[in-house]
N, C-alpha and C. Protein backbone atom coordinates (compact mmCIF):
# COMPACT_ATOMS: atom_id res chain seq x y z
N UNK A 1 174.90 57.25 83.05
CA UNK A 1 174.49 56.57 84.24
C UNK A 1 173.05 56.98 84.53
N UNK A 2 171.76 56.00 85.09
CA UNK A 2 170.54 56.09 85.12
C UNK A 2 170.70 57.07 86.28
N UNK A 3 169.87 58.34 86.27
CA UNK A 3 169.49 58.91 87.38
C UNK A 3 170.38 59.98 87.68
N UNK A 4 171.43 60.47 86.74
CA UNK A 4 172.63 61.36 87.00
C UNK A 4 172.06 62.72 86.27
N UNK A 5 172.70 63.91 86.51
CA UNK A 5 172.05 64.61 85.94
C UNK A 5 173.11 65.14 84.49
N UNK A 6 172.30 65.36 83.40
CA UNK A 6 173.25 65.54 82.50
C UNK A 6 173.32 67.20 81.89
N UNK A 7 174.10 67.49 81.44
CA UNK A 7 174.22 68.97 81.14
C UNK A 7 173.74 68.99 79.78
N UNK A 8 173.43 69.94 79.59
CA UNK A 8 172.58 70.42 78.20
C UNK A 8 173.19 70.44 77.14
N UNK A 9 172.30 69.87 76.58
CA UNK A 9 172.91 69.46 74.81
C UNK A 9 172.30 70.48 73.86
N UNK A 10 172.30 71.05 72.59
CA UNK A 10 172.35 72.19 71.63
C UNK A 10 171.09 71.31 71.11
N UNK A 11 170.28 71.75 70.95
CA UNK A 11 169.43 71.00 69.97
C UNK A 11 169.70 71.03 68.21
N UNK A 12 170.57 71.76 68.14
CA UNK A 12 171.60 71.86 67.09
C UNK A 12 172.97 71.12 66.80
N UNK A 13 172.48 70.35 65.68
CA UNK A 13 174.06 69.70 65.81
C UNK A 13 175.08 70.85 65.43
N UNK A 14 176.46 70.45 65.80
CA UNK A 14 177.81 71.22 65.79
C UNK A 14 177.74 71.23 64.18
N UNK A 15 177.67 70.17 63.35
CA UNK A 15 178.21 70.17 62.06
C UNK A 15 177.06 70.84 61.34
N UNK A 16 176.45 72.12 61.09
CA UNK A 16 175.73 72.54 60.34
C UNK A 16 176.30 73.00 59.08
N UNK A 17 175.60 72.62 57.76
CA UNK A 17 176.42 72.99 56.42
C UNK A 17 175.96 74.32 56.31
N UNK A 18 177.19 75.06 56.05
CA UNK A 18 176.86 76.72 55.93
C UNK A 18 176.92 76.97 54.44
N UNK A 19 176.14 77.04 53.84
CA UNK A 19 176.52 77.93 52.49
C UNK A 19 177.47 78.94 51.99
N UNK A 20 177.87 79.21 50.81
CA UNK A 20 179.14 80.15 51.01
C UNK A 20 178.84 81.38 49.36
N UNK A 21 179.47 81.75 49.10
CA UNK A 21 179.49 82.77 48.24
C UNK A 21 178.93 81.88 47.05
N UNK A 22 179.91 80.82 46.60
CA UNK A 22 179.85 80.17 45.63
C UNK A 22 178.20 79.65 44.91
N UNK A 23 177.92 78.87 46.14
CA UNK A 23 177.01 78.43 46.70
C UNK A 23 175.33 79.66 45.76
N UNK A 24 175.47 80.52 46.62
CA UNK A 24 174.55 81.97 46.22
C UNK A 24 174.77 82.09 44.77
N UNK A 25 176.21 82.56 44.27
CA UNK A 25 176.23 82.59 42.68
C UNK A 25 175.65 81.54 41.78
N UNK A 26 175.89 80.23 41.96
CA UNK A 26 175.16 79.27 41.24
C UNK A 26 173.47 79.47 41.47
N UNK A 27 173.38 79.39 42.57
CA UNK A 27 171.85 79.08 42.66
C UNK A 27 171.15 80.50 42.14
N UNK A 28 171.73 81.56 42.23
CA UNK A 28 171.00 82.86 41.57
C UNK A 28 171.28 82.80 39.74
N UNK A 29 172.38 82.47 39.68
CA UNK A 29 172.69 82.53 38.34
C UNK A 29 171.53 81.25 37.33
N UNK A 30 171.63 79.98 38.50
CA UNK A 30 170.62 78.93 37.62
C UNK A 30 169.22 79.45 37.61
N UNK A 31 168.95 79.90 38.89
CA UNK A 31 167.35 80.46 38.67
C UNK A 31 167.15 81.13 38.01
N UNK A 32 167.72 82.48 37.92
CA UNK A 32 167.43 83.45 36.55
C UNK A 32 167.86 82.75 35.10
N UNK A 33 168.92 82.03 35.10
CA UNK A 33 168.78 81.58 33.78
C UNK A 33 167.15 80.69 33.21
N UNK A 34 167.18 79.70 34.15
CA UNK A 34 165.72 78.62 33.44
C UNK A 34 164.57 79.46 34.11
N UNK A 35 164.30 80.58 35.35
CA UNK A 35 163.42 81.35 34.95
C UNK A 35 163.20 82.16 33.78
N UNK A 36 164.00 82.55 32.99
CA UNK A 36 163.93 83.49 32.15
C UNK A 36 163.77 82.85 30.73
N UNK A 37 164.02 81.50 30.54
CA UNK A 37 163.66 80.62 29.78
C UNK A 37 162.06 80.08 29.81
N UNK A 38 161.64 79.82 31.01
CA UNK A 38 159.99 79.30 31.29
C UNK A 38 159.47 80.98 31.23
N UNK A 39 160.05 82.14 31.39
CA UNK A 39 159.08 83.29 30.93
C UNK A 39 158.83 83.58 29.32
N UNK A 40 160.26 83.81 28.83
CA UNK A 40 159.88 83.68 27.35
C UNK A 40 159.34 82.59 26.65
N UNK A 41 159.30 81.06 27.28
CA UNK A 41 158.44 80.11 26.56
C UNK A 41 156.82 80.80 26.70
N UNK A 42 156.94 81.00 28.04
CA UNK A 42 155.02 81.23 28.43
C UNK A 42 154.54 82.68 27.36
N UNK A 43 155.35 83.25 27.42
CA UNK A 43 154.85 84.62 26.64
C UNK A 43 155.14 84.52 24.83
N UNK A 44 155.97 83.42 24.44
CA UNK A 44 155.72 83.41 23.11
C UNK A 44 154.96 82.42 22.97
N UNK A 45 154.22 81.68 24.50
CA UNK A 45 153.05 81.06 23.45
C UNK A 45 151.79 81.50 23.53
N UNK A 46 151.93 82.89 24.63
CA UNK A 46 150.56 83.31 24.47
C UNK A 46 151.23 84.50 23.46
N UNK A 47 151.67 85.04 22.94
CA UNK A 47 151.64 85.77 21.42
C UNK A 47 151.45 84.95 20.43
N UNK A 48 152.15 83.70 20.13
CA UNK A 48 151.57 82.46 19.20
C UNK A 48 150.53 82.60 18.95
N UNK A 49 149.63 82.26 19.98
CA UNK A 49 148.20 82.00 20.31
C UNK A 49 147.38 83.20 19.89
N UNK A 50 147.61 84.44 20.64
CA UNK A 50 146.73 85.69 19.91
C UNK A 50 147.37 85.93 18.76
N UNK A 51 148.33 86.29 18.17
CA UNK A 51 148.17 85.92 16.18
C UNK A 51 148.33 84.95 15.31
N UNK A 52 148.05 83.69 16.19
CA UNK A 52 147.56 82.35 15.45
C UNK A 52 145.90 82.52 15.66
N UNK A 53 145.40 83.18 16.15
CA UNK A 53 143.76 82.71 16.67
C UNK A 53 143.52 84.11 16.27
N UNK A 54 144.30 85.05 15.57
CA UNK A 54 143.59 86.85 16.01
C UNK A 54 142.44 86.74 17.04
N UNK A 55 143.18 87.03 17.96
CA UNK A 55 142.63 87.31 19.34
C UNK A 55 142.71 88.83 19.18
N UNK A 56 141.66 89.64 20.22
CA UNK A 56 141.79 90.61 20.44
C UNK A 56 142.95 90.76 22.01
N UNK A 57 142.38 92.03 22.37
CA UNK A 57 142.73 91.93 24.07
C UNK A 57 142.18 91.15 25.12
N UNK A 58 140.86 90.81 24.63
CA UNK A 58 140.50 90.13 25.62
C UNK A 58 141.01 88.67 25.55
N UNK A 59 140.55 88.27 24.69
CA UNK A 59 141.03 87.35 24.31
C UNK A 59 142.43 86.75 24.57
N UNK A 60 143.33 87.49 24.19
CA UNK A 60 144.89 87.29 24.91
C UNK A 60 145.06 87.19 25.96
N UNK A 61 143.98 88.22 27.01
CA UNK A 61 143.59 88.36 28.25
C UNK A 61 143.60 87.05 29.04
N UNK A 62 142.52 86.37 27.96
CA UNK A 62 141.77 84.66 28.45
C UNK A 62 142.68 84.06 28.45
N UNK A 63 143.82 84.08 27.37
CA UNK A 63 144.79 83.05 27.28
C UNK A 63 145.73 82.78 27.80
N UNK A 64 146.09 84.10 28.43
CA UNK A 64 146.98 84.61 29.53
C UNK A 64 146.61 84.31 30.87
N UNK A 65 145.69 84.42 30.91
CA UNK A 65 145.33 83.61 32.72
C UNK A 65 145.65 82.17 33.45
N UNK A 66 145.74 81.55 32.39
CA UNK A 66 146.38 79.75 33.11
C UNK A 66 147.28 80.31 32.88
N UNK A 67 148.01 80.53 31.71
CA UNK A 67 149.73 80.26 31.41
C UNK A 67 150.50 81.42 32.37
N UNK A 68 150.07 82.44 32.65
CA UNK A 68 151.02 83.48 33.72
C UNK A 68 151.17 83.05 35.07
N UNK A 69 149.85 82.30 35.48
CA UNK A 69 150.41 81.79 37.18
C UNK A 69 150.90 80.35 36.63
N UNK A 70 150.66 79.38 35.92
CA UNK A 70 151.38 78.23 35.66
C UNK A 70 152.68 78.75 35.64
N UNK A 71 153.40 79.69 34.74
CA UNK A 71 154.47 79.66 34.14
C UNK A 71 155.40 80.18 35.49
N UNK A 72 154.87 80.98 36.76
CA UNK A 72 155.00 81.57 37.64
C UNK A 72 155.29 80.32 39.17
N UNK A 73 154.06 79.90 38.90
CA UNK A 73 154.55 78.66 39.87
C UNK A 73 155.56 77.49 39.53
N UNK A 74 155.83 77.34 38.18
CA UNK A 74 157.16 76.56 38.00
C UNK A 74 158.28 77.20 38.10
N UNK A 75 158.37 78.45 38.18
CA UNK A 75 159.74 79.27 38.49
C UNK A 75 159.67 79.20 39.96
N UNK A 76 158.47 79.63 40.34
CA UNK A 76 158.77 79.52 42.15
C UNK A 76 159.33 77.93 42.56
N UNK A 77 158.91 76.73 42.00
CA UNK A 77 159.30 75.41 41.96
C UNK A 77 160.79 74.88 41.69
N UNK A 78 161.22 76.06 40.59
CA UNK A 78 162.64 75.92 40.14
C UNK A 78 163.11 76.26 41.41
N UNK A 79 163.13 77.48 41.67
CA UNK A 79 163.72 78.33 43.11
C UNK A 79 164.26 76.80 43.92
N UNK A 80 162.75 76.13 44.46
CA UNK A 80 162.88 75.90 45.58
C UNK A 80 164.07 74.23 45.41
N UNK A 81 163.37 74.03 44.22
CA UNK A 81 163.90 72.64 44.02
C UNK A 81 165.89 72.80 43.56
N UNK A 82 165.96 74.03 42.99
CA UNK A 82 167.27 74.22 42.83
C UNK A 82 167.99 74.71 44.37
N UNK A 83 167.73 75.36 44.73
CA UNK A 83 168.20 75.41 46.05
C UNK A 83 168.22 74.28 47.31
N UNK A 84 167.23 73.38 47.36
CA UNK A 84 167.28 71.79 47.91
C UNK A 84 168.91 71.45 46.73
N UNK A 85 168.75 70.98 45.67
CA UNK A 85 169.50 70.27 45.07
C UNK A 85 170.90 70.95 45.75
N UNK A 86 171.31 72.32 45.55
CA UNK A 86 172.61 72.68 45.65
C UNK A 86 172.96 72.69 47.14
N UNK A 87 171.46 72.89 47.99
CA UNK A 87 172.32 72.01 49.30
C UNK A 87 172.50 70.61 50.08
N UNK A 88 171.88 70.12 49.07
CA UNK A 88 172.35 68.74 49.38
C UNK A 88 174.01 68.12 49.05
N UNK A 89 174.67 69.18 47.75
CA UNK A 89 175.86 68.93 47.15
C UNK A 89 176.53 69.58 48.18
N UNK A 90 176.31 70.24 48.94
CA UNK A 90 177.35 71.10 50.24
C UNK A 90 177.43 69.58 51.10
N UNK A 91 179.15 69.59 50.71
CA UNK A 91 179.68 68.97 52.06
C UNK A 91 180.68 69.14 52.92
N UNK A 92 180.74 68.59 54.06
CA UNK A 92 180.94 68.96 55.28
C UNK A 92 183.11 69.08 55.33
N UNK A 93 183.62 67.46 54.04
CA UNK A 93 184.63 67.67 54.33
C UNK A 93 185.14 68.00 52.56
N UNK A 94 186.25 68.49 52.46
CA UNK A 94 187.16 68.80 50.98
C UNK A 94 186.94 67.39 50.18
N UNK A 95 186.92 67.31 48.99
CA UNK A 95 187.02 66.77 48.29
C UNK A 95 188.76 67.02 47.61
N UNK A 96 189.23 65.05 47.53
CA UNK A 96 190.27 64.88 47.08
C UNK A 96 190.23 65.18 45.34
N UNK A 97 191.22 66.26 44.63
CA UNK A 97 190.68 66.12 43.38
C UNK A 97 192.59 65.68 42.87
């Protein structure tokens, strides 16, 4: 009704999806798995690279500078994008199986 006064609403809806145990195990278990996959790709291709090129130290040094924060910011990317994905699959009611 226009002009009535109304009592306070949650700026939170009631139905918030809570994450659960399950939930944590997948998403830790997927990140360390394909992180640990994009680390050993990045580091056997900068060893590739210094005894395909005999590089010294420095040199490995040079080659190592894109590929360690590249290889670093796609794991931080995995993180974030795997954790969006697995809570979007959280839902609210049981699934009939």
């Amino acid at each position: 009704m226009p002009g009535s006064v109304q009592l306070f609403q949650s700026p939170v809806p009631a139905n918030i999806k809570r994450p659960g145990v399950v939930f944590f195990l997948i998403l830790i278990s997927t990140v360390v798995l394909f992180a640990a996959e994009i680390a050993v790709m990045a580091l056997g291709t900068i060893w590739a690279l210094s005894g395909f090129l005999a590089l010294g130290p420095i040199g490995t040094a040079a080659v190592a500078a894109p590929l360690v924060p590249a290889a670093l910011y796609c794991i931080a990317k995995l993180a974030v994008m795997a954790y969006e994905g697995e809570y979007d699959l959280l839902s609210d009611e049981p699934t009939d199986a």
